[in-house]
PDB file of N, CA and C in Angstrom:
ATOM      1  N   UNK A   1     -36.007 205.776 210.280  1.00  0.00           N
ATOM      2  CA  UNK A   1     -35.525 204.601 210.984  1.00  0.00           C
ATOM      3  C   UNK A   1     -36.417 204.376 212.205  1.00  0.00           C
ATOM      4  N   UNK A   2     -36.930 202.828 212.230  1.00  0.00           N
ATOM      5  CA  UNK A   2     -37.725 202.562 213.401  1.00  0.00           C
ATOM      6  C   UNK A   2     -36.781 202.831 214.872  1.00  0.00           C
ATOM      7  N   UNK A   3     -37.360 203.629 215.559  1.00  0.00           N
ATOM      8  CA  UNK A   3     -36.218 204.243 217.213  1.00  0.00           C
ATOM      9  C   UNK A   3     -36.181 202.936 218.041  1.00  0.00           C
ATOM     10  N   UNK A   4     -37.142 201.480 217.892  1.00  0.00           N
ATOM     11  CA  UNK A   4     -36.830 200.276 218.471  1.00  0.00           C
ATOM     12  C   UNK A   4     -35.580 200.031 218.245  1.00  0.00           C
ATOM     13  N   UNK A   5     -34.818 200.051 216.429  1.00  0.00           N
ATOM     14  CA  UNK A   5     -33.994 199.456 216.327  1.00  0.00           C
ATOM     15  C   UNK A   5     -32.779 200.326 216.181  1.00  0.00           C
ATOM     16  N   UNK A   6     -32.966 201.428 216.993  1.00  0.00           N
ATOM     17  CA  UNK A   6     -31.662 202.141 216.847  1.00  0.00           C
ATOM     18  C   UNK A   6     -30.321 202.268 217.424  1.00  0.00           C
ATOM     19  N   UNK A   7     -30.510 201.269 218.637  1.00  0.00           N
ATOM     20  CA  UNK A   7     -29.373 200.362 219.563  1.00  0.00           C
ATOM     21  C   UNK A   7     -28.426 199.590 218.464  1.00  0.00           C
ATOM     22  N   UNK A   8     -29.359 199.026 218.088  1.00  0.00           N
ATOM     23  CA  UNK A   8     -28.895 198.007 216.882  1.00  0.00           C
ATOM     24  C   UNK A   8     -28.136 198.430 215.816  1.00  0.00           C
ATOM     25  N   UNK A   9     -28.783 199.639 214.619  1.00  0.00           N
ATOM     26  CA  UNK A   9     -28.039 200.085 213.918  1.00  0.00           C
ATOM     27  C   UNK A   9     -26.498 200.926 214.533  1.00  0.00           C
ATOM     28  N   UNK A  10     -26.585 201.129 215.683  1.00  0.00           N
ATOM     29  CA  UNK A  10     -25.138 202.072 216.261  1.00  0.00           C
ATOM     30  C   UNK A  10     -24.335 201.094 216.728  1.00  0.00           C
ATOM     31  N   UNK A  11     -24.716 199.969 216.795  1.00  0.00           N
ATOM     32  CA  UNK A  11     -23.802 198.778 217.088  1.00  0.00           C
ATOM     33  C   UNK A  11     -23.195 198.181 216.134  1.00  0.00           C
ATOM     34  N   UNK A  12     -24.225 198.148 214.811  1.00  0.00           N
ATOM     35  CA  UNK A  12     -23.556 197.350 213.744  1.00  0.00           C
ATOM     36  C   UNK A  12     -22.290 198.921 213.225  1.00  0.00           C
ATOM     37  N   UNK A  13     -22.954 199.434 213.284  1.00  0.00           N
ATOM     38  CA  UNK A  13     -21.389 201.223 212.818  1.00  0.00           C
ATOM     39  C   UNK A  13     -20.709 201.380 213.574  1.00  0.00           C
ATOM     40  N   UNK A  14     -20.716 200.958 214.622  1.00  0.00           N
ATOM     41  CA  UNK A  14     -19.708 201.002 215.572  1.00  0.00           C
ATOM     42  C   UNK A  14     -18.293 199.951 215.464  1.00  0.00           C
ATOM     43  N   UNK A  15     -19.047 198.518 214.903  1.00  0.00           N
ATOM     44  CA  UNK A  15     -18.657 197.492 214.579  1.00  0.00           C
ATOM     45  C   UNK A  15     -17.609 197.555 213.718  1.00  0.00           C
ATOM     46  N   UNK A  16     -18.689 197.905 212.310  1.00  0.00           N
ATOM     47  CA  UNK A  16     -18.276 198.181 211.323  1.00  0.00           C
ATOM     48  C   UNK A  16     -16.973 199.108 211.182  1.00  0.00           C
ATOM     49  N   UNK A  17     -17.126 200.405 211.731  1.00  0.00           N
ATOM     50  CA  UNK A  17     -15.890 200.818 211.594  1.00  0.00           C
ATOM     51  C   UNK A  17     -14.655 200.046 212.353  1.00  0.00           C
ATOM     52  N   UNK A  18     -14.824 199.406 213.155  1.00  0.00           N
ATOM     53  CA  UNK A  18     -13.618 198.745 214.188  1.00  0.00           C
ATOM     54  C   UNK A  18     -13.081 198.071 212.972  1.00  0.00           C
ATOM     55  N   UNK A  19     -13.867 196.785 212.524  1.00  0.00           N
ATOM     56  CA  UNK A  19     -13.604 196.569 211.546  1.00  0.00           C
ATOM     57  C   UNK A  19     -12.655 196.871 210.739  1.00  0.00           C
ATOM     58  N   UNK A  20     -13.342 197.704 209.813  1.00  0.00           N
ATOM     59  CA  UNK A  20     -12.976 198.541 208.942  1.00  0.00           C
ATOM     60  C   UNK A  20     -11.473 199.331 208.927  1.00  0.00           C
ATOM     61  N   UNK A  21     -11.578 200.035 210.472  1.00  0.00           N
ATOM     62  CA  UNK A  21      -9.965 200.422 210.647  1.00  0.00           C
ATOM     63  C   UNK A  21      -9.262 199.147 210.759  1.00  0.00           C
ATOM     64  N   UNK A  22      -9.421 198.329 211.506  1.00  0.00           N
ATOM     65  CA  UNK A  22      -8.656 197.576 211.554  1.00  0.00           C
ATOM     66  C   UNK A  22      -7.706 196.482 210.607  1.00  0.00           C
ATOM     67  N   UNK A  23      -8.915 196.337 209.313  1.00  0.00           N
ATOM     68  CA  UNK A  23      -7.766 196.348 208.440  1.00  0.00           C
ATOM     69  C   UNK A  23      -7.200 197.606 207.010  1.00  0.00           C
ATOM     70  N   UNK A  24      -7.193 198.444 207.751  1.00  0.00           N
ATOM     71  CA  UNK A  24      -6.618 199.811 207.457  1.00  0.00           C
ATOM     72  C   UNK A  24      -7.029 200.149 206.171  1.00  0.00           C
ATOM     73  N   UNK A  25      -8.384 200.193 206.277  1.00  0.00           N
ATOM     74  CA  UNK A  25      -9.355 200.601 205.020  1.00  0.00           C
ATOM     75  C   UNK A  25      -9.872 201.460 204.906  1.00  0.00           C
ATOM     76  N   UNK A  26     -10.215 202.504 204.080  1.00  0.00           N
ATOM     77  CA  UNK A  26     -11.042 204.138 203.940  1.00  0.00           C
ATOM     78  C   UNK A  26     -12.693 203.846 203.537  1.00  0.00           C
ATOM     79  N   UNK A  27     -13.051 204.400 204.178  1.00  0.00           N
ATOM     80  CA  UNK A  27     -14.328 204.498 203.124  1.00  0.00           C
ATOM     81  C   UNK A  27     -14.829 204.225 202.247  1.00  0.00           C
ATOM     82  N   UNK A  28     -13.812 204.866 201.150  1.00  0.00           N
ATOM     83  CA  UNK A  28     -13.937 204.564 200.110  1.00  0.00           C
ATOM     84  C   UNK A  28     -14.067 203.259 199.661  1.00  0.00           C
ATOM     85  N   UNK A  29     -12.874 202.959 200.175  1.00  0.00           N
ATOM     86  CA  UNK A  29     -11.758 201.511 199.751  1.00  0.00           C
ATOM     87  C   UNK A  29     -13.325 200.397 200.258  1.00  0.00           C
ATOM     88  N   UNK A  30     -13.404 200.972 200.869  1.00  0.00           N
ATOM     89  CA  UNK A  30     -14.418 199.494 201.353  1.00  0.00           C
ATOM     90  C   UNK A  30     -15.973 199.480 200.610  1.00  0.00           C
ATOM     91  N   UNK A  31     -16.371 200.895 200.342  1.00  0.00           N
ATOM     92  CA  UNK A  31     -17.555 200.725 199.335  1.00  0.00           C
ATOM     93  C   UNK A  31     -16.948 200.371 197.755  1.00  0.00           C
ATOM     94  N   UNK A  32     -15.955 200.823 197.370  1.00  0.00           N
ATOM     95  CA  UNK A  32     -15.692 200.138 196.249  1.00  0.00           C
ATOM     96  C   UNK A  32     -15.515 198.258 196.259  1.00  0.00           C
ATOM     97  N   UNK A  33     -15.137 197.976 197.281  1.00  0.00           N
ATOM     98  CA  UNK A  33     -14.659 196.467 197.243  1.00  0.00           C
ATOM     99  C   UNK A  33     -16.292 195.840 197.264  1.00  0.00           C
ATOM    100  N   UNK A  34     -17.176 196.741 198.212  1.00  0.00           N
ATOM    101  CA  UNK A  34     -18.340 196.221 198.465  1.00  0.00           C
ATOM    102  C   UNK A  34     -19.290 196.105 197.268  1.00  0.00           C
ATOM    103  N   UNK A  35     -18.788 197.057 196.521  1.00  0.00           N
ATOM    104  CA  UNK A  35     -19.838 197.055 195.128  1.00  0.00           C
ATOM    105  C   UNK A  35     -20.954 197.912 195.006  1.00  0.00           C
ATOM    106  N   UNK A  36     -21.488 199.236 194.254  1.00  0.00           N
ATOM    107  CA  UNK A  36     -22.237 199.690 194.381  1.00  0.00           C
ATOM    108  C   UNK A  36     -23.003 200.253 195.428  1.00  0.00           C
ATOM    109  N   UNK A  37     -21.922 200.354 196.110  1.00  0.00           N
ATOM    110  CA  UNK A  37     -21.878 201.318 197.767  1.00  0.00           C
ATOM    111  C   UNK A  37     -21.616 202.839 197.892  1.00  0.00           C
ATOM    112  N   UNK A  38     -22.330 204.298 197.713  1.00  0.00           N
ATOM    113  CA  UNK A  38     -21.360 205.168 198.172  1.00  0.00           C
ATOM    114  C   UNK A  38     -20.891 205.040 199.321  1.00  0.00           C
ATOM    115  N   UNK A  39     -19.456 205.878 199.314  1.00  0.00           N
ATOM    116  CA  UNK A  39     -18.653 205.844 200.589  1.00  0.00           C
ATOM    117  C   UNK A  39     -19.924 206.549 201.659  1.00  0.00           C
ATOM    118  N   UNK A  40     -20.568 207.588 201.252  1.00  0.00           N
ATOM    119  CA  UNK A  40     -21.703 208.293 201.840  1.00  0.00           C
ATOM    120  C   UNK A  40     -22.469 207.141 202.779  1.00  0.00           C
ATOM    121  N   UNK A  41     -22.523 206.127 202.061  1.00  0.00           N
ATOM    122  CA  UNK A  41     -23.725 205.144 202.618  1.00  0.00           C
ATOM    123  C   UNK A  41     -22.850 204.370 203.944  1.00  0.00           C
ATOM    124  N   UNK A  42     -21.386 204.373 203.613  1.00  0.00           N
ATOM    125  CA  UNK A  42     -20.597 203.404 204.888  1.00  0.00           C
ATOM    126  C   UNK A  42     -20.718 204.472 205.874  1.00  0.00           C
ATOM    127  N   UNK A  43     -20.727 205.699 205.585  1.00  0.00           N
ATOM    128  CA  UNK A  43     -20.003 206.754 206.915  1.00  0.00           C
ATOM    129  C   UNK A  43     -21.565 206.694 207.603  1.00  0.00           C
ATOM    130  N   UNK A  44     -22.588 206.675 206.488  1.00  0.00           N
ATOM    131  CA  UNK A  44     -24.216 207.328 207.516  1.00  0.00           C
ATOM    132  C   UNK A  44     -23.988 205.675 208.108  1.00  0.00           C
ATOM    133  N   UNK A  45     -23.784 204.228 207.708  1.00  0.00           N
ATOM    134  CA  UNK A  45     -23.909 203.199 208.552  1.00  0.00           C
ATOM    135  C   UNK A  45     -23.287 203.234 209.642  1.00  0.00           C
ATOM    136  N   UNK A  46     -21.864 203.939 209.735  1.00  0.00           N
ATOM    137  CA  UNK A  46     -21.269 203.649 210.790  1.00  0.00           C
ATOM    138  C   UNK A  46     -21.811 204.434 211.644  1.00  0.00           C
ATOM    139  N   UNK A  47     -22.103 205.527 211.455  1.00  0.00           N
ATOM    140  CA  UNK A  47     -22.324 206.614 212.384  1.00  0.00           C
ATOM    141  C   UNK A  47     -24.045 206.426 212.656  1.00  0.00           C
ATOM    142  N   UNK A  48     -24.902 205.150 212.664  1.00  0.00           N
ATOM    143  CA  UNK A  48     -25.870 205.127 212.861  1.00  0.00           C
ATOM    144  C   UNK A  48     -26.932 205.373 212.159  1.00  0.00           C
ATOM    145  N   UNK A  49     -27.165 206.261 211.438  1.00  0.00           N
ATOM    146  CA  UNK A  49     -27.646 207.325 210.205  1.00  0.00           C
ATOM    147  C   UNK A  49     -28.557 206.324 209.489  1.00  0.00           C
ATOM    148  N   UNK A  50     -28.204 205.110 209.482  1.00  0.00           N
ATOM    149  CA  UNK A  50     -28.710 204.807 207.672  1.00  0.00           C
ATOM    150  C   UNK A  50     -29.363 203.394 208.478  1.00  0.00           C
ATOM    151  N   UNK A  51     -30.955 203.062 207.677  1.00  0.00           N
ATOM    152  CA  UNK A  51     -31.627 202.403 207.453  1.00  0.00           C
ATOM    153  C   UNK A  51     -31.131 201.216 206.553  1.00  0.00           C
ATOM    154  N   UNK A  52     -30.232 200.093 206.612  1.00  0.00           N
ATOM    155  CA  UNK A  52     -29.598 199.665 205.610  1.00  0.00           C
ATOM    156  C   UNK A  52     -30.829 198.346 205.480  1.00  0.00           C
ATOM    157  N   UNK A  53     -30.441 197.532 204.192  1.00  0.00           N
ATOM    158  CA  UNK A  53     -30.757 196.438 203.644  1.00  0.00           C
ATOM    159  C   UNK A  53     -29.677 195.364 204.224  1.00  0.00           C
ATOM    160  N   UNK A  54     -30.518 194.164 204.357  1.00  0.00           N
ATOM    161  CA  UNK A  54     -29.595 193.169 205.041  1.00  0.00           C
ATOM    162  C   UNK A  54     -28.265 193.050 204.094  1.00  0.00           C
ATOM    163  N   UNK A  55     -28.948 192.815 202.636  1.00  0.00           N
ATOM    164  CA  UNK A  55     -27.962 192.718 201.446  1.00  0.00           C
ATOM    165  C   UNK A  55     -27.163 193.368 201.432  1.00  0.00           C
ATOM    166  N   UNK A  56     -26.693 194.631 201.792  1.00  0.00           N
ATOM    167  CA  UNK A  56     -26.092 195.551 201.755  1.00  0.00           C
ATOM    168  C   UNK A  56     -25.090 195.215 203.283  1.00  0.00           C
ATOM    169  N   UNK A  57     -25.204 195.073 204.155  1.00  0.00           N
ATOM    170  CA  UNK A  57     -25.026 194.259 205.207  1.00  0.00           C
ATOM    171  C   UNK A  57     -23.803 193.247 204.659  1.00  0.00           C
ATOM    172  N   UNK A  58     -24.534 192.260 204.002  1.00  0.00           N
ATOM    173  CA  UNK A  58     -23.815 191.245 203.277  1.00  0.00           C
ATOM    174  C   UNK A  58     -22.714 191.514 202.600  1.00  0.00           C
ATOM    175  N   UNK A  59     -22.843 192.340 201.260  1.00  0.00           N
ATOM    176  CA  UNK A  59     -22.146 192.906 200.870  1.00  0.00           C
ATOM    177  C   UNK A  59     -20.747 193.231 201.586  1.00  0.00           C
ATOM    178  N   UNK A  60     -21.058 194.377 202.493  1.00  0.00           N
ATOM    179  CA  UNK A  60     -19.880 194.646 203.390  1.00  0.00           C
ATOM    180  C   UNK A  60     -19.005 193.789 204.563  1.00  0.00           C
ATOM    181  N   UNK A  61     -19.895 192.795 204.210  1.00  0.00           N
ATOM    182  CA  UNK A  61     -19.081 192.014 205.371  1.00  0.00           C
ATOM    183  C   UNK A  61     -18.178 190.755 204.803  1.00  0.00           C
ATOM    184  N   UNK A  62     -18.941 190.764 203.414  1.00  0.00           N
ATOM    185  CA  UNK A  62     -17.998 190.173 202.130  1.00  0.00           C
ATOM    186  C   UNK A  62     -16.365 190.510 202.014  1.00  0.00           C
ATOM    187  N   UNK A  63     -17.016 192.268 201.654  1.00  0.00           N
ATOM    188  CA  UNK A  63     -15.813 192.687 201.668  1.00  0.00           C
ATOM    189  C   UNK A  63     -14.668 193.079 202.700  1.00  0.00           C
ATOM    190  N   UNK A  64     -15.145 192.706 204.219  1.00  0.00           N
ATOM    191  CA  UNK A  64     -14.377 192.962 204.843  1.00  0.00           C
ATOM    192  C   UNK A  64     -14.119 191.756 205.757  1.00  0.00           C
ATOM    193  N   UNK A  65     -14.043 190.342 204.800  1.00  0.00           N
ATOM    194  CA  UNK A  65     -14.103 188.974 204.951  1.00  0.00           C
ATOM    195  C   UNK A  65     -14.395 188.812 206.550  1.00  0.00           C
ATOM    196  N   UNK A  66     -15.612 189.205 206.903  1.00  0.00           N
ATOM    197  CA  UNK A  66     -16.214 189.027 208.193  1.00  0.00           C
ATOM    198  C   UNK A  66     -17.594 188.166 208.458  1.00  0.00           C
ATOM    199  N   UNK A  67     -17.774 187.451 209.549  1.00  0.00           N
ATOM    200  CA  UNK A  67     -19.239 187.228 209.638  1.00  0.00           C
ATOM    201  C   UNK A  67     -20.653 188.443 209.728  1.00  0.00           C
ATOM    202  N   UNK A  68     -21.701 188.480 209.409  1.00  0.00           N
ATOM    203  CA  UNK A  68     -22.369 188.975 209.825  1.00  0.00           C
ATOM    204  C   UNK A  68     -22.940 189.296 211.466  1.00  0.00           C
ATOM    205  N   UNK A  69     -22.182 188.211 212.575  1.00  0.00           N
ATOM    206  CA  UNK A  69     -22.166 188.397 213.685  1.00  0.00           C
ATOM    207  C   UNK A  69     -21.427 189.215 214.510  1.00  0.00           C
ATOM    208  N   UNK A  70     -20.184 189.377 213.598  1.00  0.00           N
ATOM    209  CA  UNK A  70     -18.971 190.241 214.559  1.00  0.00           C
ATOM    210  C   UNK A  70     -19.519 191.572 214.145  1.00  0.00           C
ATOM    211  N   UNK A  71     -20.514 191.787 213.425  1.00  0.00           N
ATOM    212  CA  UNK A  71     -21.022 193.467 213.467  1.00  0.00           C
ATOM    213  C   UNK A  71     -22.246 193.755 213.807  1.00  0.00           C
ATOM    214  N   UNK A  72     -22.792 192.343 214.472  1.00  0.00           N
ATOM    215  CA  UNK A  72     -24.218 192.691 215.408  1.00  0.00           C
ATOM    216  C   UNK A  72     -23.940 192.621 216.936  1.00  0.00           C
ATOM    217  N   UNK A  73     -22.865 192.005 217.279  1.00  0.00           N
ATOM    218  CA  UNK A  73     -22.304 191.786 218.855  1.00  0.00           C
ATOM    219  C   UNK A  73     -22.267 192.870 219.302  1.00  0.00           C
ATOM    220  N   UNK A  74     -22.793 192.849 220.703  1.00  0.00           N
ATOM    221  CA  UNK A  74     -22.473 193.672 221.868  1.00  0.00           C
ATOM    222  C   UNK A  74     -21.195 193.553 222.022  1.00  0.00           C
ATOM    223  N   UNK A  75     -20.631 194.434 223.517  1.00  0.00           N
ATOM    224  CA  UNK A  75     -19.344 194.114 223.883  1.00  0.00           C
ATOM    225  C   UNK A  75     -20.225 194.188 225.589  1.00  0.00           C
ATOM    226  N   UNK A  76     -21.342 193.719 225.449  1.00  0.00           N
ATOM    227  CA  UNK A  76     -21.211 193.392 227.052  1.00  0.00           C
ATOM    228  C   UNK A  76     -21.794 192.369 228.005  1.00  0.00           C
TER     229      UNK A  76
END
């Protein structure tokens, strides 16, 4: 992972899980809805870890009927 954009990826997993708990979803539950997701791949996103594809991005924000903005936002 490029270390420029590593603000970025801990923001979108940070996001993502808020998200994610918030409408009281597992891991799992949300790479299955997402399609061809391991749960492996949501936990390394949230937790920063993972180099993702925008598509993949997409995907999850499909499934967690969100914009792609509410998981690139700051909170400051």
């Amino acid at each position: 992972m490029d270390e420029k954009f590593v603000s970025i990826y801990k923001t979108a997993g940070k996001n993502l899980r808020d998200q994610r708990k918030e409408k009281n979803m597992s891991q799992q539950q949300l790479a299955d809805l997402a399609g061809k997701i391991d749960r492996s791949k949501i936990s390394d996103i949230e937790n920063g870890k993972e180099d993702f594809l925008f598509s993949t991005l997409l995907k999850i924000c499909i499934a967690l009927d969100i914009n792609v903005d509410d998981l690139l936002k700051t909170n400051s």
